[in-house]
C-alpha atoms as a PDB file:
ATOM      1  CA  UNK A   1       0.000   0.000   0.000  1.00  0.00           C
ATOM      2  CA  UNK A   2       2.834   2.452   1.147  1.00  0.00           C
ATOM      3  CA  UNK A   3       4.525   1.687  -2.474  1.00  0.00           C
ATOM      4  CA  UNK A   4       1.334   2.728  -4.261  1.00  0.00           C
ATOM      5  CA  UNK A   5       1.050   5.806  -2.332  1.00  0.00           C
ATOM      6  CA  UNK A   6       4.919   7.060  -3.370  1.00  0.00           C
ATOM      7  CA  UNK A   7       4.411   6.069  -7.098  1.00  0.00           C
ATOM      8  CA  UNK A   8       1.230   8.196  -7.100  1.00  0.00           C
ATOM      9  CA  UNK A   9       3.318  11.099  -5.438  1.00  0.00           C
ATOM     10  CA  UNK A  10       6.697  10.845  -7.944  1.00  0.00           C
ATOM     11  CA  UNK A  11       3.835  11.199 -10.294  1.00  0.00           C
ATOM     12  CA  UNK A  12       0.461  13.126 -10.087  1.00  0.00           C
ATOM     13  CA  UNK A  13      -0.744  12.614 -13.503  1.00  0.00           C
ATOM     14  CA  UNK A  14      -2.891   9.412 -13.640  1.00  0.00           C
ATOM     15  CA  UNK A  15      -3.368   8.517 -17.509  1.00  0.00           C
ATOM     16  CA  UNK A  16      -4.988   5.126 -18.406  1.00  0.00           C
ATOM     17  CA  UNK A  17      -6.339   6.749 -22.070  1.00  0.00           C
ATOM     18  CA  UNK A  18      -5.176   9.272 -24.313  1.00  0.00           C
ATOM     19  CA  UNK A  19      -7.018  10.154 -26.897  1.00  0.00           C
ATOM     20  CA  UNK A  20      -5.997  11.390 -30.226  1.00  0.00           C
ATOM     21  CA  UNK A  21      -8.358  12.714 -32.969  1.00  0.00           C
ATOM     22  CA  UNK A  22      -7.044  12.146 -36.892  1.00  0.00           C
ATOM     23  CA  UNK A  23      -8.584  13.585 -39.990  1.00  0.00           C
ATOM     24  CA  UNK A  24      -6.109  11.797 -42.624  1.00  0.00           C
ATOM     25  CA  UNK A  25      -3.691  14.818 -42.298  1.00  0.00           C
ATOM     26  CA  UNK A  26      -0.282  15.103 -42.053  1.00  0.00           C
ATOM     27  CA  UNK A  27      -0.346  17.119 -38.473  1.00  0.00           C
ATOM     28  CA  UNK A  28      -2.958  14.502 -37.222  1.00  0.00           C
ATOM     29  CA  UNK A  29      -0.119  11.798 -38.519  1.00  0.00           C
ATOM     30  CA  UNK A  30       2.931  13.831 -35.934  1.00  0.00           C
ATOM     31  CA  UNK A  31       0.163  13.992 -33.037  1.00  0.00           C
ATOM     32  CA  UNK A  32      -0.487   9.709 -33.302  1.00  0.00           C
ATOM     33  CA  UNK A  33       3.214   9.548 -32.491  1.00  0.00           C
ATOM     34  CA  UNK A  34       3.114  11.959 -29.612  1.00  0.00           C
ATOM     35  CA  UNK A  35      -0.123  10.302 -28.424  1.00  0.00           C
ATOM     36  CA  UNK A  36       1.796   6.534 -28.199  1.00  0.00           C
ATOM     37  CA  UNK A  37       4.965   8.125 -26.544  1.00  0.00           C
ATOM     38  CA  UNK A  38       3.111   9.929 -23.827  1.00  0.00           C
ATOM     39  CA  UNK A  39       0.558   6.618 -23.602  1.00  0.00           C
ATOM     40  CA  UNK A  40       4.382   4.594 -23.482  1.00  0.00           C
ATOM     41  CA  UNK A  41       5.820   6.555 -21.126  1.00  0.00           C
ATOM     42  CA  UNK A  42       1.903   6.391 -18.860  1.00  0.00           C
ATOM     43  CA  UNK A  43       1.699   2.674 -19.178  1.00  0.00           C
ATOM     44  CA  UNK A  44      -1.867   3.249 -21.014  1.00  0.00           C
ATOM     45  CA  UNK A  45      -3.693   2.882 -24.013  1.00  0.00           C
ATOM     46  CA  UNK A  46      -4.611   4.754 -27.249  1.00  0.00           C
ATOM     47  CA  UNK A  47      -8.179   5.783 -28.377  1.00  0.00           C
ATOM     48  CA  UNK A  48      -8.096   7.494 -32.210  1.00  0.00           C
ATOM     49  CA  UNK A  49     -11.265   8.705 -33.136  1.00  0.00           C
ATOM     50  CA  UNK A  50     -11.263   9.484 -37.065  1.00  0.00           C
ATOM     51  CA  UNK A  51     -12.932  12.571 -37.735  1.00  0.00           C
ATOM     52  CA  UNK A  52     -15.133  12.979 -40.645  1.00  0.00           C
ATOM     53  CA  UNK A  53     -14.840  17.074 -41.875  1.00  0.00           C
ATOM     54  CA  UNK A  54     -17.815  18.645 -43.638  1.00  0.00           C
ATOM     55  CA  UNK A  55     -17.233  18.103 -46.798  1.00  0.00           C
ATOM     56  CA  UNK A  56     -17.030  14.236 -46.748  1.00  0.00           C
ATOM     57  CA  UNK A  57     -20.584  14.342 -44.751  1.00  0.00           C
ATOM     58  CA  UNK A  58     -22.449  16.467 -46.817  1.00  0.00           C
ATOM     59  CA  UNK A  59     -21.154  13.898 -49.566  1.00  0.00           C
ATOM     60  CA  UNK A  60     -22.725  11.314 -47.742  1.00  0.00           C
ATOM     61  CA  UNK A  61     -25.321  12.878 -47.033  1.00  0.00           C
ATOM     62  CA  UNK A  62     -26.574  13.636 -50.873  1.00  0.00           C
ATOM     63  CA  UNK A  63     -25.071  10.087 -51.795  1.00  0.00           C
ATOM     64  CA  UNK A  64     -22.064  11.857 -53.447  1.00  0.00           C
ATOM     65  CA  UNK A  65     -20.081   9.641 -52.171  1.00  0.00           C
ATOM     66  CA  UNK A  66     -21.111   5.847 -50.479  1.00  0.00           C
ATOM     67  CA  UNK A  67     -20.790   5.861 -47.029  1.00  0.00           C
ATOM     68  CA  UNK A  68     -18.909   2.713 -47.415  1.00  0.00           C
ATOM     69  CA  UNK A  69     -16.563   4.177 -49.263  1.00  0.00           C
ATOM     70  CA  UNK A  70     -15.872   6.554 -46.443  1.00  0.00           C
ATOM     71  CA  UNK A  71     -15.740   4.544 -43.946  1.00  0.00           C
ATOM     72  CA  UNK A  72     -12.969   2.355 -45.861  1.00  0.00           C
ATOM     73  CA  UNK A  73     -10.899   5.181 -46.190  1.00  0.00           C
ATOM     74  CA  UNK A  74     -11.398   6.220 -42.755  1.00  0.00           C
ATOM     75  CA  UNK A  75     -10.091   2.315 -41.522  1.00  0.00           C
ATOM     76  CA  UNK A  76      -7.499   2.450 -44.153  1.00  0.00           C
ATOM     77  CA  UNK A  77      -6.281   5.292 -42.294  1.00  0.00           C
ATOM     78  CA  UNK A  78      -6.796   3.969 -38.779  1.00  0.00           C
ATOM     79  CA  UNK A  79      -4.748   0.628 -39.877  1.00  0.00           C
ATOM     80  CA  UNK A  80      -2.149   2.927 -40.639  1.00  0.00           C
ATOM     81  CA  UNK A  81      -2.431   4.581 -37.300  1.00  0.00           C
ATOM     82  CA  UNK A  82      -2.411   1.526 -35.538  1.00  0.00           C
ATOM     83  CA  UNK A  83       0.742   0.446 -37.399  1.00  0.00           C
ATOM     84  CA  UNK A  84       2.368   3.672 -35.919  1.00  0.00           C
ATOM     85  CA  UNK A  85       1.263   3.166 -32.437  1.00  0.00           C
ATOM     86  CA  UNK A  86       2.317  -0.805 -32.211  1.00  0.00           C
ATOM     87  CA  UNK A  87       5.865   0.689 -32.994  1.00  0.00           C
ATOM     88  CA  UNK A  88       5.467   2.139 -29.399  1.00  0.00           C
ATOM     89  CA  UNK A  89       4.237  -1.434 -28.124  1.00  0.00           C
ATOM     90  CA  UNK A  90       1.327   0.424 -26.896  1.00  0.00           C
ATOM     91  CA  UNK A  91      -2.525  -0.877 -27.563  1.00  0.00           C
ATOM     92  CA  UNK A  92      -5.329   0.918 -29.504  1.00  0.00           C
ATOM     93  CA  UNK A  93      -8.562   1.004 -29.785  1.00  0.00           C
ATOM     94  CA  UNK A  94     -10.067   3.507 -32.848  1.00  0.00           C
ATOM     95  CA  UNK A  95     -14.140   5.003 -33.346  1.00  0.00           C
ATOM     96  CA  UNK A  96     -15.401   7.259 -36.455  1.00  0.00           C
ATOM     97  CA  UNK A  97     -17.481  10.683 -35.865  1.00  0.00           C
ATOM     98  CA  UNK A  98     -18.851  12.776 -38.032  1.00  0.00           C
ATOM     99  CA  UNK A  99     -17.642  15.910 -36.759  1.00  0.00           C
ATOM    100  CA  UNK A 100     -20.138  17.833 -38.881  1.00  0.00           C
ATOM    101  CA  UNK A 101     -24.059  18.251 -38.863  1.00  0.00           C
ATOM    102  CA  UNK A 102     -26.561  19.236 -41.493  1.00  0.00           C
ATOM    103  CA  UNK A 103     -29.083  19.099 -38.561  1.00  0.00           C
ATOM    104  CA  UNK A 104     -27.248  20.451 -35.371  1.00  0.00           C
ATOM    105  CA  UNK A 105     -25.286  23.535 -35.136  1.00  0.00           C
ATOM    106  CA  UNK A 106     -23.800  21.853 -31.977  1.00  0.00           C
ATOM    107  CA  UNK A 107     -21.840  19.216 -33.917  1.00  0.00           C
ATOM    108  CA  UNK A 108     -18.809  20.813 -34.705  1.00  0.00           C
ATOM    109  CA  UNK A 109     -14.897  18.765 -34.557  1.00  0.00           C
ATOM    110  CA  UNK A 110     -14.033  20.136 -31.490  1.00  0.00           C
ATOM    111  CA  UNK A 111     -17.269  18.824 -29.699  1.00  0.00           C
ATOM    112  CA  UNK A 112     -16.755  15.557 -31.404  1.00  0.00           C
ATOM    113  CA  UNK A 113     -13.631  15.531 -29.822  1.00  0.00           C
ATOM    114  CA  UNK A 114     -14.834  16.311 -26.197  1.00  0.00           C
ATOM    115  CA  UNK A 115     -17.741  13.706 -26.708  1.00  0.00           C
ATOM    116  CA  UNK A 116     -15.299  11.265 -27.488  1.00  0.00           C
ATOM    117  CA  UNK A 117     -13.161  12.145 -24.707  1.00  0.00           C
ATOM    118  CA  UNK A 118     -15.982  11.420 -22.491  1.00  0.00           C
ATOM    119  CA  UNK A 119     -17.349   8.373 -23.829  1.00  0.00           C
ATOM    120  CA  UNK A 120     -13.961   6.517 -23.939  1.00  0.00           C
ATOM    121  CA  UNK A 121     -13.020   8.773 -20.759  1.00  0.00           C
ATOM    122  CA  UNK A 122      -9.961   9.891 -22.196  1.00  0.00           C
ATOM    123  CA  UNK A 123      -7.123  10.977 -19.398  1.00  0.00           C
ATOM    124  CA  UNK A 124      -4.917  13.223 -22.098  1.00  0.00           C
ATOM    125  CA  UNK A 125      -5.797  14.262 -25.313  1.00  0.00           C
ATOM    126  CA  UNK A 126      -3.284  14.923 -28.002  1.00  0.00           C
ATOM    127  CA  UNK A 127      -4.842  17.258 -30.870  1.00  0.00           C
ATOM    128  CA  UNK A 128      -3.416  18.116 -33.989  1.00  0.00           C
ATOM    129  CA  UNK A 129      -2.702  21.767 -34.324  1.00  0.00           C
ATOM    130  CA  UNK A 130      -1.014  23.063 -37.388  1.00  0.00           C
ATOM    131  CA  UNK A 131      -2.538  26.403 -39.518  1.00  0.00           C
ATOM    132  CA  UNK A 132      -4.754  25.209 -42.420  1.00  0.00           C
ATOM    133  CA  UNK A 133      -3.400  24.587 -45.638  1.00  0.00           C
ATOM    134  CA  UNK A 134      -6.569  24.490 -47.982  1.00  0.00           C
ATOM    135  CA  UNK A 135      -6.775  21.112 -47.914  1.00  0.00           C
ATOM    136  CA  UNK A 136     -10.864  20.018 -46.882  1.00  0.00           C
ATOM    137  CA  UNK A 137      -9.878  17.039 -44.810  1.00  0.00           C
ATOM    138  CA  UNK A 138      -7.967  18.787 -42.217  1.00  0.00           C
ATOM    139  CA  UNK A 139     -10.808  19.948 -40.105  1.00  0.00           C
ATOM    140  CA  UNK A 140      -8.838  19.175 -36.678  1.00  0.00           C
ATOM    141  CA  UNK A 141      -6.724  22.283 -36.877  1.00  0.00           C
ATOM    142  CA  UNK A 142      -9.934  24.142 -36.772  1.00  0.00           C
ATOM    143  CA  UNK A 143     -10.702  22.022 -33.387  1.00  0.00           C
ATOM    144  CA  UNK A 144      -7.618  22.767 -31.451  1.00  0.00           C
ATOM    145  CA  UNK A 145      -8.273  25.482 -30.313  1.00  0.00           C
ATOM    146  CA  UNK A 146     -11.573  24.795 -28.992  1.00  0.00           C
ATOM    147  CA  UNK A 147     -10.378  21.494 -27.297  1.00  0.00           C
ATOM    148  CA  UNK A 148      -7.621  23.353 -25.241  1.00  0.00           C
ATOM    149  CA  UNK A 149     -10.201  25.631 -23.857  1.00  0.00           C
ATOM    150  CA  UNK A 150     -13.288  23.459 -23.139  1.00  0.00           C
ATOM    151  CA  UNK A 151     -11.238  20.100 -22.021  1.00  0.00           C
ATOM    152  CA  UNK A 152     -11.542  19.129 -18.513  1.00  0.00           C
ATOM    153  CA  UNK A 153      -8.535  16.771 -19.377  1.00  0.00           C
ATOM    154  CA  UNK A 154      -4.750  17.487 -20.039  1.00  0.00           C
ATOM    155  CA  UNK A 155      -4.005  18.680 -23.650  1.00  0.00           C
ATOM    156  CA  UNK A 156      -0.980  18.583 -25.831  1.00  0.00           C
ATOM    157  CA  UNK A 157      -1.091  20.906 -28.551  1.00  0.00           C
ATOM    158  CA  UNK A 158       0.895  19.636 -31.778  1.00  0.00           C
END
Protein backbone atom coordinates (compact mmCIF):
# COMPACT_ATOMS: atom_id res chain seq x y z
CA UNK A 1 0.00 0.00 0.00
CA UNK A 2 2.83 2.45 1.15
CA UNK A 3 4.52 1.69 -2.47
CA UNK A 4 1.33 2.73 -4.26
CA UNK A 5 1.05 5.81 -2.33
CA UNK A 6 4.92 7.06 -3.37
CA UNK A 7 4.41 6.07 -7.10
CA UNK A 8 1.23 8.20 -7.10
CA UNK A 9 3.32 11.10 -5.44
CA UNK A 10 6.70 10.84 -7.94
CA UNK A 11 3.83 11.20 -10.29
CA UNK A 12 0.46 13.13 -10.09
CA UNK A 13 -0.74 12.61 -13.50
CA UNK A 14 -2.89 9.41 -13.64
CA UNK A 15 -3.37 8.52 -17.51
CA UNK A 16 -4.99 5.13 -18.41
CA UNK A 17 -6.34 6.75 -22.07
CA UNK A 18 -5.18 9.27 -24.31
CA UNK A 19 -7.02 10.15 -26.90
CA UNK A 20 -6.00 11.39 -30.23
CA UNK A 21 -8.36 12.71 -32.97
CA UNK A 22 -7.04 12.15 -36.89
CA UNK A 23 -8.58 13.59 -39.99
CA UNK A 24 -6.11 11.80 -42.62
CA UNK A 25 -3.69 14.82 -42.30
CA UNK A 26 -0.28 15.10 -42.05
CA UNK A 27 -0.35 17.12 -38.47
CA UNK A 28 -2.96 14.50 -37.22
CA UNK A 29 -0.12 11.80 -38.52
CA UNK A 30 2.93 13.83 -35.93
CA UNK A 31 0.16 13.99 -33.04
CA UNK A 32 -0.49 9.71 -33.30
CA UNK A 33 3.21 9.55 -32.49
CA UNK A 34 3.11 11.96 -29.61
CA UNK A 35 -0.12 10.30 -28.42
CA UNK A 36 1.80 6.53 -28.20
CA UNK A 37 4.97 8.12 -26.54
CA UNK A 38 3.11 9.93 -23.83
CA UNK A 39 0.56 6.62 -23.60
CA UNK A 40 4.38 4.59 -23.48
CA UNK A 41 5.82 6.55 -21.13
CA UNK A 42 1.90 6.39 -18.86
CA UNK A 43 1.70 2.67 -19.18
CA UNK A 44 -1.87 3.25 -21.01
CA UNK A 45 -3.69 2.88 -24.01
CA UNK A 46 -4.61 4.75 -27.25
CA UNK A 47 -8.18 5.78 -28.38
CA UNK A 48 -8.10 7.49 -32.21
CA UNK A 49 -11.26 8.70 -33.14
CA UNK A 50 -11.26 9.48 -37.07
CA UNK A 51 -12.93 12.57 -37.73
CA UNK A 52 -15.13 12.98 -40.64
CA UNK A 53 -14.84 17.07 -41.87
CA UNK A 54 -17.81 18.64 -43.64
CA UNK A 55 -17.23 18.10 -46.80
CA UNK A 56 -17.03 14.24 -46.75
CA UNK A 57 -20.58 14.34 -44.75
CA UNK A 58 -22.45 16.47 -46.82
CA UNK A 59 -21.15 13.90 -49.57
CA UNK A 60 -22.72 11.31 -47.74
CA UNK A 61 -25.32 12.88 -47.03
CA UNK A 62 -26.57 13.64 -50.87
CA UNK A 63 -25.07 10.09 -51.80
CA UNK A 64 -22.06 11.86 -53.45
CA UNK A 65 -20.08 9.64 -52.17
CA UNK A 66 -21.11 5.85 -50.48
CA UNK A 67 -20.79 5.86 -47.03
CA UNK A 68 -18.91 2.71 -47.42
CA UNK A 69 -16.56 4.18 -49.26
CA UNK A 70 -15.87 6.55 -46.44
CA UNK A 71 -15.74 4.54 -43.95
CA UNK A 72 -12.97 2.36 -45.86
CA UNK A 73 -10.90 5.18 -46.19
CA UNK A 74 -11.40 6.22 -42.75
CA UNK A 75 -10.09 2.32 -41.52
CA UNK A 76 -7.50 2.45 -44.15
CA UNK A 77 -6.28 5.29 -42.29
CA UNK A 78 -6.80 3.97 -38.78
CA UNK A 79 -4.75 0.63 -39.88
CA UNK A 80 -2.15 2.93 -40.64
CA UNK A 81 -2.43 4.58 -37.30
CA UNK A 82 -2.41 1.53 -35.54
CA UNK A 83 0.74 0.45 -37.40
CA UNK A 84 2.37 3.67 -35.92
CA UNK A 85 1.26 3.17 -32.44
CA UNK A 86 2.32 -0.80 -32.21
CA UNK A 87 5.86 0.69 -32.99
CA UNK A 88 5.47 2.14 -29.40
CA UNK A 89 4.24 -1.43 -28.12
CA UNK A 90 1.33 0.42 -26.90
CA UNK A 91 -2.53 -0.88 -27.56
CA UNK A 92 -5.33 0.92 -29.50
CA UNK A 93 -8.56 1.00 -29.79
CA UNK A 94 -10.07 3.51 -32.85
CA UNK A 95 -14.14 5.00 -33.35
CA UNK A 96 -15.40 7.26 -36.45
CA UNK A 97 -17.48 10.68 -35.87
CA UNK A 98 -18.85 12.78 -38.03
CA UNK A 99 -17.64 15.91 -36.76
CA UNK A 100 -20.14 17.83 -38.88
CA UNK A 101 -24.06 18.25 -38.86
CA UNK A 102 -26.56 19.24 -41.49
CA UNK A 103 -29.08 19.10 -38.56
CA UNK A 104 -27.25 20.45 -35.37
CA UNK A 105 -25.29 23.53 -35.14
CA UNK A 106 -23.80 21.85 -31.98
CA UNK A 107 -21.84 19.22 -33.92
CA UNK A 108 -18.81 20.81 -34.71
CA UNK A 109 -14.90 18.76 -34.56
CA UNK A 110 -14.03 20.14 -31.49
CA UNK A 111 -17.27 18.82 -29.70
CA UNK A 112 -16.75 15.56 -31.40
CA UNK A 113 -13.63 15.53 -29.82
CA UNK A 114 -14.83 16.31 -26.20
CA UNK A 115 -17.74 13.71 -26.71
CA UNK A 116 -15.30 11.26 -27.49
CA UNK A 117 -13.16 12.14 -24.71
CA UNK A 118 -15.98 11.42 -22.49
CA UNK A 119 -17.35 8.37 -23.83
CA UNK A 120 -13.96 6.52 -23.94
CA UNK A 121 -13.02 8.77 -20.76
CA UNK A 122 -9.96 9.89 -22.20
CA UNK A 123 -7.12 10.98 -19.40
CA UNK A 124 -4.92 13.22 -22.10
CA UNK A 125 -5.80 14.26 -25.31
CA UNK A 126 -3.28 14.92 -28.00
CA UNK A 127 -4.84 17.26 -30.87
CA UNK A 128 -3.42 18.12 -33.99
CA UNK A 129 -2.70 21.77 -34.32
CA UNK A 130 -1.01 23.06 -37.39
CA UNK A 131 -2.54 26.40 -39.52
CA UNK A 132 -4.75 25.21 -42.42
CA UNK A 133 -3.40 24.59 -45.64
CA UNK A 134 -6.57 24.49 -47.98
CA UNK A 135 -6.78 21.11 -47.91
CA UNK A 136 -10.86 20.02 -46.88
CA UNK A 137 -9.88 17.04 -44.81
CA UNK A 138 -7.97 18.79 -42.22
CA UNK A 139 -10.81 19.95 -40.11
CA UNK A 140 -8.84 19.18 -36.68
CA UNK A 141 -6.72 22.28 -36.88
CA UNK A 142 -9.93 24.14 -36.77
CA UNK A 143 -10.70 22.02 -33.39
CA UNK A 144 -7.62 22.77 -31.45
CA UNK A 145 -8.27 25.48 -30.31
CA UNK A 146 -11.57 24.80 -28.99
CA UNK A 147 -10.38 21.49 -27.30
CA UNK A 148 -7.62 23.35 -25.24
CA UNK A 149 -10.20 25.63 -23.86
CA UNK A 150 -13.29 23.46 -23.14
CA UNK A 151 -11.24 20.10 -22.02
CA UNK A 152 -11.54 19.13 -18.51
CA UNK A 153 -8.53 16.77 -19.38
CA UNK A 154 -4.75 17.49 -20.04
CA UNK A 155 -4.00 18.68 -23.65
CA UNK A 156 -0.98 18.58 -25.83
CA UNK A 157 -1.09 20.91 -28.55
CA UNK A 158 0.89 19.64 -31.78
Amino acid sequence: METEQALDADDPLAVETVLVPVDGSDSSVRAVDYAAAVADRYDATVHAVYVLGEEMVRAIETDSIDETEAANKAQSFIRDVADQVAEYDVSMTNSTAYGFSTTSKMTHPGSVVLDTADDVDADFIVVPREPLSGEPGEILSKAAEYVLLYASQPVLSV
